[in-house]
PDB file of N, CA and C in Angstrom:
ATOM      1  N   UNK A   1      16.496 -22.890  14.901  1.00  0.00           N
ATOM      2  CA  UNK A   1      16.296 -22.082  13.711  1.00  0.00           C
ATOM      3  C   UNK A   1      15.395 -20.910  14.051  1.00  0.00           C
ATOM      4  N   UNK A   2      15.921 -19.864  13.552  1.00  0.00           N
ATOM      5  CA  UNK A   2      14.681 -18.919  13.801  1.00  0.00           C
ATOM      6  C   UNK A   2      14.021 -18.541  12.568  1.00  0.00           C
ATOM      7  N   UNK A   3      12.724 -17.365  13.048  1.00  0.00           N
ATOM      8  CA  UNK A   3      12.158 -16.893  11.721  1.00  0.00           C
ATOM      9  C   UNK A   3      12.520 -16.051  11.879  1.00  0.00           C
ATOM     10  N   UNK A   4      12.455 -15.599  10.173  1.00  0.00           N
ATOM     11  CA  UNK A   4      13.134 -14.226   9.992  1.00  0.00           C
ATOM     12  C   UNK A   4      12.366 -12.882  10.428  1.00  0.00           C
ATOM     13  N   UNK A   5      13.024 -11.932  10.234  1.00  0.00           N
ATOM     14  CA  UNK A   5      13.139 -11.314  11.076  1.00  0.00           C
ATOM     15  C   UNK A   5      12.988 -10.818  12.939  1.00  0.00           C
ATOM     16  N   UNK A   6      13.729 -11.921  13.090  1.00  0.00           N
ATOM     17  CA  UNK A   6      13.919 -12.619  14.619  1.00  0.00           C
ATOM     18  C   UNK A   6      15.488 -12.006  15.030  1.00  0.00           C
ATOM     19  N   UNK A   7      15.128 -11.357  16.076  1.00  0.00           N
ATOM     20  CA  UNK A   7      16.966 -11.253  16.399  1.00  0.00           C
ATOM     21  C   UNK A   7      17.754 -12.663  16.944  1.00  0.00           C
ATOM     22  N   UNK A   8      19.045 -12.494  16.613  1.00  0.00           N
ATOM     23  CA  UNK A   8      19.699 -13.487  17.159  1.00  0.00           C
ATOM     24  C   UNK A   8      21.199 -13.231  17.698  1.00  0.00           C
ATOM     25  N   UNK A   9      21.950 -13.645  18.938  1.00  0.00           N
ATOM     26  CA  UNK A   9      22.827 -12.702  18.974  1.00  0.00           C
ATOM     27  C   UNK A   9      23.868 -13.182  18.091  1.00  0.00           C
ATOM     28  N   UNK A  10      24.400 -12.012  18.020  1.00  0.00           N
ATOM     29  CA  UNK A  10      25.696 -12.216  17.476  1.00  0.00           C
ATOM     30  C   UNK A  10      27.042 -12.213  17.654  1.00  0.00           C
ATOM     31  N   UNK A  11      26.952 -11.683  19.350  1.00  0.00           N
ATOM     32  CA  UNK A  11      28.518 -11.635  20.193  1.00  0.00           C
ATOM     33  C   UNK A  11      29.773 -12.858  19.562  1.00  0.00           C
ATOM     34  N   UNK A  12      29.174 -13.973  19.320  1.00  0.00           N
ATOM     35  CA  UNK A  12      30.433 -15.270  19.318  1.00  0.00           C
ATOM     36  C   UNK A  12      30.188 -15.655  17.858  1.00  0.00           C
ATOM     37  N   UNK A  13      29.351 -15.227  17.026  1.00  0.00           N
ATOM     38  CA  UNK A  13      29.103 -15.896  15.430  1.00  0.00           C
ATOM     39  C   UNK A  13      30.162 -14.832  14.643  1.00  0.00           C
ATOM     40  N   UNK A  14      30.417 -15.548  13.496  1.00  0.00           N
ATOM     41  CA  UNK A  14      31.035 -14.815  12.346  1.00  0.00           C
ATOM     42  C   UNK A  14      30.193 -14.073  11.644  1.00  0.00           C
ATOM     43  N   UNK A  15      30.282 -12.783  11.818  1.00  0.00           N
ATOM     44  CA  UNK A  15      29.411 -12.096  10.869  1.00  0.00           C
ATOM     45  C   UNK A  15      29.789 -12.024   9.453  1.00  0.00           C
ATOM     46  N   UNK A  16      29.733 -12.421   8.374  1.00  0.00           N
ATOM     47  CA  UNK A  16      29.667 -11.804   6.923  1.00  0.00           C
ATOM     48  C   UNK A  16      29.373 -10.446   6.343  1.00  0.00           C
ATOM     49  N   UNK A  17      30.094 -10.042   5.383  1.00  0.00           N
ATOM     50  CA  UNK A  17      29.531  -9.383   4.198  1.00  0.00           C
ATOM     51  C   UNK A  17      28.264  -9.409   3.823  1.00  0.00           C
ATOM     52  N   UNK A  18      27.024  -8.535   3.810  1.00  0.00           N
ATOM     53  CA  UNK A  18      26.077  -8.638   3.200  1.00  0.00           C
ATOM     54  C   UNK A  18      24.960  -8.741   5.080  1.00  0.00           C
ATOM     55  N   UNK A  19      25.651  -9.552   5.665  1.00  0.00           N
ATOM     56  CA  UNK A  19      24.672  -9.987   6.815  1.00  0.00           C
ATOM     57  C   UNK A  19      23.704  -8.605   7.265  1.00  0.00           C
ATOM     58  N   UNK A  20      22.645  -8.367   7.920  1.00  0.00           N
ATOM     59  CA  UNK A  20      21.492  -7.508   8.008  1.00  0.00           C
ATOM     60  C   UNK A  20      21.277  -7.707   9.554  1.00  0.00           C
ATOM     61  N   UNK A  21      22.268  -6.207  10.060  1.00  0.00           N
ATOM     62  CA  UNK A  21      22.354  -6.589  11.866  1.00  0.00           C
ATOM     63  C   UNK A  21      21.592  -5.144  12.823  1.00  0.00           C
ATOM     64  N   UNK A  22      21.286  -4.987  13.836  1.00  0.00           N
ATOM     65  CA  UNK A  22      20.833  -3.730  14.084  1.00  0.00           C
ATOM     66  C   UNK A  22      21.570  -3.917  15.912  1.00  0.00           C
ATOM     67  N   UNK A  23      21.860  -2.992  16.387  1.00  0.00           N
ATOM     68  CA  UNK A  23      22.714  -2.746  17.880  1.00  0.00           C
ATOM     69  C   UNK A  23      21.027  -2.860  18.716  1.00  0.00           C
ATOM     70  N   UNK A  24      21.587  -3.966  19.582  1.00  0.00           N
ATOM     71  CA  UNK A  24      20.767  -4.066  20.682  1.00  0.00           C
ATOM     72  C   UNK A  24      20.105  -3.296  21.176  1.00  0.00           C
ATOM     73  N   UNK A  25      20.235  -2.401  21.316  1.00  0.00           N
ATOM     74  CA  UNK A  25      19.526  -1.314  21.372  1.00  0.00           C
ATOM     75  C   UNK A  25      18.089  -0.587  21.106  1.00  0.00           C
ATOM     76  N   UNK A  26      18.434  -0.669  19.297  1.00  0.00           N
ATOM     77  CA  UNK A  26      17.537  -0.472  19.028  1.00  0.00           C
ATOM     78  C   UNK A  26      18.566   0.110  17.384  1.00  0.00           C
ATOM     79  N   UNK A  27      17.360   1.225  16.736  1.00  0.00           N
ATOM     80  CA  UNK A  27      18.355   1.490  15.615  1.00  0.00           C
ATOM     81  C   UNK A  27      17.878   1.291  14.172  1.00  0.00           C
ATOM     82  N   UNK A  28      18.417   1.581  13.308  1.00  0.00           N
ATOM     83  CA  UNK A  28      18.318   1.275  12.169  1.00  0.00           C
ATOM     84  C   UNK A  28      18.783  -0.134  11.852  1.00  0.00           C
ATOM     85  N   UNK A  29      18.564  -1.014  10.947  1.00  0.00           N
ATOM     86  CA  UNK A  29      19.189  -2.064  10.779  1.00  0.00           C
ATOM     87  C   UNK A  29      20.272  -1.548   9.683  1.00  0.00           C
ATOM     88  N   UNK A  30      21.770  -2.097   9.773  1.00  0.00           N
ATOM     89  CA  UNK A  30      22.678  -1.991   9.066  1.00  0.00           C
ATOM     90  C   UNK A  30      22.880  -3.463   8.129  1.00  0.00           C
ATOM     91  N   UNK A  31      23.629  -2.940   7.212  1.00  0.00           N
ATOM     92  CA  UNK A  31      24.425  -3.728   6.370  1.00  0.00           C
ATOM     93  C   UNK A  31      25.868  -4.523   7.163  1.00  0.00           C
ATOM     94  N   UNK A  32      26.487  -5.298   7.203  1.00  0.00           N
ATOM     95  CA  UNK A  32      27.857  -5.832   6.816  1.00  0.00           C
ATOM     96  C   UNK A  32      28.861  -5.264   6.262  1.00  0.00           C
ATOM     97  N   UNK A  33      29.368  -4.392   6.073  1.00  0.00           N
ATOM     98  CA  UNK A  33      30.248  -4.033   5.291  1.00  0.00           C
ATOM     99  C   UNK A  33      31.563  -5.016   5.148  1.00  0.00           C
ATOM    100  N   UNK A  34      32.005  -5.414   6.033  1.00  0.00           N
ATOM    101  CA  UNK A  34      33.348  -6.034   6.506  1.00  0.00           C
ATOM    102  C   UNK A  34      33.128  -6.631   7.425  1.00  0.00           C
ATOM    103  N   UNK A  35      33.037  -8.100   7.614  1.00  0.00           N
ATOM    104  CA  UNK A  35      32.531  -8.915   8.471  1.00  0.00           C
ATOM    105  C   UNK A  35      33.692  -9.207   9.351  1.00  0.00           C
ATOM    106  N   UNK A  36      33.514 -10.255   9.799  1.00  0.00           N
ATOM    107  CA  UNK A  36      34.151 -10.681  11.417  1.00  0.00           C
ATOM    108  C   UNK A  36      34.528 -11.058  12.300  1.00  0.00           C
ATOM    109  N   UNK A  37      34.660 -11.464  13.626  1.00  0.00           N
ATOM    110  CA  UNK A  37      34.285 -11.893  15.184  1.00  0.00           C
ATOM    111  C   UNK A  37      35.153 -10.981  15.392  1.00  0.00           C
ATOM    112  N   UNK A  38      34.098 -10.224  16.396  1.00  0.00           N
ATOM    113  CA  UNK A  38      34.553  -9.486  17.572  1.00  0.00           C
ATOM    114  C   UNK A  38      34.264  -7.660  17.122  1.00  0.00           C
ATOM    115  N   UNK A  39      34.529  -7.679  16.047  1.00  0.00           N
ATOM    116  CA  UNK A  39      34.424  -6.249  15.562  1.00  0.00           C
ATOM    117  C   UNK A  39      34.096  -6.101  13.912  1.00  0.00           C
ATOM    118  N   UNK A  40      33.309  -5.583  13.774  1.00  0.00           N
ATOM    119  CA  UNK A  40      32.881  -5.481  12.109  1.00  0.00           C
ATOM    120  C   UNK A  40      32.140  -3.835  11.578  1.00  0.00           C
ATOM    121  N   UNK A  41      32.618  -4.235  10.457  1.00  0.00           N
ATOM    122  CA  UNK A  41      31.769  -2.509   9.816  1.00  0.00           C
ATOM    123  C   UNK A  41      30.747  -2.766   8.989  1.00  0.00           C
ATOM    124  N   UNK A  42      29.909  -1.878   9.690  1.00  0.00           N
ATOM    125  CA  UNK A  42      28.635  -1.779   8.907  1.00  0.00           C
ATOM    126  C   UNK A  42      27.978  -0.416   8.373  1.00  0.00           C
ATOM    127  N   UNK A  43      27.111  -0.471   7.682  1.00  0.00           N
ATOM    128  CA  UNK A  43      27.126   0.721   6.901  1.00  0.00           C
ATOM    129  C   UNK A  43      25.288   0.916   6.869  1.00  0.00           C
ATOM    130  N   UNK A  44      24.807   2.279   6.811  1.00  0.00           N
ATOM    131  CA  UNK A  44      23.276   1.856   6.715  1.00  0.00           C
ATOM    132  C   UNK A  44      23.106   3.672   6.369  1.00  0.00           C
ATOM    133  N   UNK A  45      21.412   3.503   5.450  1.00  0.00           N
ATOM    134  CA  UNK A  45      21.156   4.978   5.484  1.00  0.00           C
ATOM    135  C   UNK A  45      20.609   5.727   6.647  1.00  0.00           C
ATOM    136  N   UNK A  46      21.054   6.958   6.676  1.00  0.00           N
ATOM    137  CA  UNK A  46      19.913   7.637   7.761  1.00  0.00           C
ATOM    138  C   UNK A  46      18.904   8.279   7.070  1.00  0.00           C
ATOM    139  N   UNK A  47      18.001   9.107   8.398  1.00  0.00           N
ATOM    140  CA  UNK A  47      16.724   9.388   7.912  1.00  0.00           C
ATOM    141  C   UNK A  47      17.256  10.638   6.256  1.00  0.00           C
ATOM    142  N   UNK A  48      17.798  11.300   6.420  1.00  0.00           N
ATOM    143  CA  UNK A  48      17.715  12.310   5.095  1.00  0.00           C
ATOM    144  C   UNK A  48      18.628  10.788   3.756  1.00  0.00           C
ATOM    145  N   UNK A  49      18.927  10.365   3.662  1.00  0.00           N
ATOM    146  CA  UNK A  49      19.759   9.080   2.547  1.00  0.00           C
ATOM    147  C   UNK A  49      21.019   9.132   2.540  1.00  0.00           C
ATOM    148  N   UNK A  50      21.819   9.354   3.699  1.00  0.00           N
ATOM    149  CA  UNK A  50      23.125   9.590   3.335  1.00  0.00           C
ATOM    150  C   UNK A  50      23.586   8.091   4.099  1.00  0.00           C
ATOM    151  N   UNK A  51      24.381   7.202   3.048  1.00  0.00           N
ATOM    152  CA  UNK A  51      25.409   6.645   3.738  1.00  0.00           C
ATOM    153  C   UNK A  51      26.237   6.756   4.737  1.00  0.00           C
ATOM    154  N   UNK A  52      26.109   6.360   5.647  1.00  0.00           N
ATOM    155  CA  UNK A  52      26.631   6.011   7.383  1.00  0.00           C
ATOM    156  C   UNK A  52      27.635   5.031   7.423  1.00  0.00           C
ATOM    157  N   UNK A  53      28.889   4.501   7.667  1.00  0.00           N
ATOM    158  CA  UNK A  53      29.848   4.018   7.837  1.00  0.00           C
ATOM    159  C   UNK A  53      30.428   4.012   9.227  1.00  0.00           C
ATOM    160  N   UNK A  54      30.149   2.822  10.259  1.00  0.00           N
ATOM    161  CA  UNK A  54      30.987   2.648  11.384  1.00  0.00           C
ATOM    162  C   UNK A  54      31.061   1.388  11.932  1.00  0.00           C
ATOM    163  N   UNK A  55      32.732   1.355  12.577  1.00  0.00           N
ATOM    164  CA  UNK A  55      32.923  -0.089  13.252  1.00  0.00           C
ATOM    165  C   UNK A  55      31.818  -0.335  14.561  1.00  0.00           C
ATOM    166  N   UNK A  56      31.622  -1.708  14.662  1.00  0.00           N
ATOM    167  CA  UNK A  56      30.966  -2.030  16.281  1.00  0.00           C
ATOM    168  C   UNK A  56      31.508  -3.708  16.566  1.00  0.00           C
ATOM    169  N   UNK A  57      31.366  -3.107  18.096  1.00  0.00           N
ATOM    170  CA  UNK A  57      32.153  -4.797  18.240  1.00  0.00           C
ATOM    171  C   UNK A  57      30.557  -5.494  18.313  1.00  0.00           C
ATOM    172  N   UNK A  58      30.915  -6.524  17.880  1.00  0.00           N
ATOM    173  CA  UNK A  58      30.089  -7.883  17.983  1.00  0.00           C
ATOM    174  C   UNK A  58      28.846  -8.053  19.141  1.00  0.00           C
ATOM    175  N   UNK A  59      29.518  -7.743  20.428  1.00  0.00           N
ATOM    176  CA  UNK A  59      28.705  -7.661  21.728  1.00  0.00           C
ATOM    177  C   UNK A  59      27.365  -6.833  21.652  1.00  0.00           C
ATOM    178  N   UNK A  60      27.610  -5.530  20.834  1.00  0.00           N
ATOM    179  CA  UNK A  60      26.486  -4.730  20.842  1.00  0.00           C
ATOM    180  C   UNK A  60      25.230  -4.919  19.711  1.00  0.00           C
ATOM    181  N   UNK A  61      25.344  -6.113  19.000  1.00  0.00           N
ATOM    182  CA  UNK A  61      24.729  -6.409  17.541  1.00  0.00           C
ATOM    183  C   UNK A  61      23.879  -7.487  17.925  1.00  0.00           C
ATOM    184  N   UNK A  62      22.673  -7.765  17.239  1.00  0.00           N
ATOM    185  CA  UNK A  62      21.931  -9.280  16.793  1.00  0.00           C
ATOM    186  C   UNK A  62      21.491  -9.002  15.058  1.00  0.00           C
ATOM    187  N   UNK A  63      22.074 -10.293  15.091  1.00  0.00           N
ATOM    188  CA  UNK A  63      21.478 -10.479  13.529  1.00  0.00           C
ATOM    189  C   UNK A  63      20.493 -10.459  12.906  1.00  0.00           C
ATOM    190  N   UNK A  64      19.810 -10.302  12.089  1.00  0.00           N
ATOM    191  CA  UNK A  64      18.811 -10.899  11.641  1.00  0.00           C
ATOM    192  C   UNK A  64      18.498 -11.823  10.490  1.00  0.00           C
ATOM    193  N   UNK A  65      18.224 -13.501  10.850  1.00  0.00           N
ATOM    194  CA  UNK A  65      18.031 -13.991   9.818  1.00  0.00           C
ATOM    195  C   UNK A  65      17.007 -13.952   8.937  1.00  0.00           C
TER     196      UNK A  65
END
């Protein structure tokens, strides 16, 4: 179990609707838009408030519970 706000990966899990993921990387944390395995859309604001919309595969994401 982790604590929250703990990454966890997400390459092989089903992501959901709603789930709260950010690219390995680094990043903004996104929304779920359209959940998954393997590829999902997520959606998040940038710095000025505009809604952002794009696919990412699974590999490049950890969740956060």
């Amino acid at each position: 179990m982790s604590l929250p706000g703990n990454p966890v990966d997400a390459s092989t899990r089903f992501l959901h609707e709603g789930d709260i993921v950010r690219l390995k990387s680094g990043g903004p944390p996104m929304t779920v838009a359209l959940g998954g395995v393997g590829r999902v859309r997520c959606q998040w604001f940038d710095t000025k408030n505009q809604l952002l919309t794009e696919t990412f595969d699974t590999n490049l994401l950890v969740k956060y519970e």
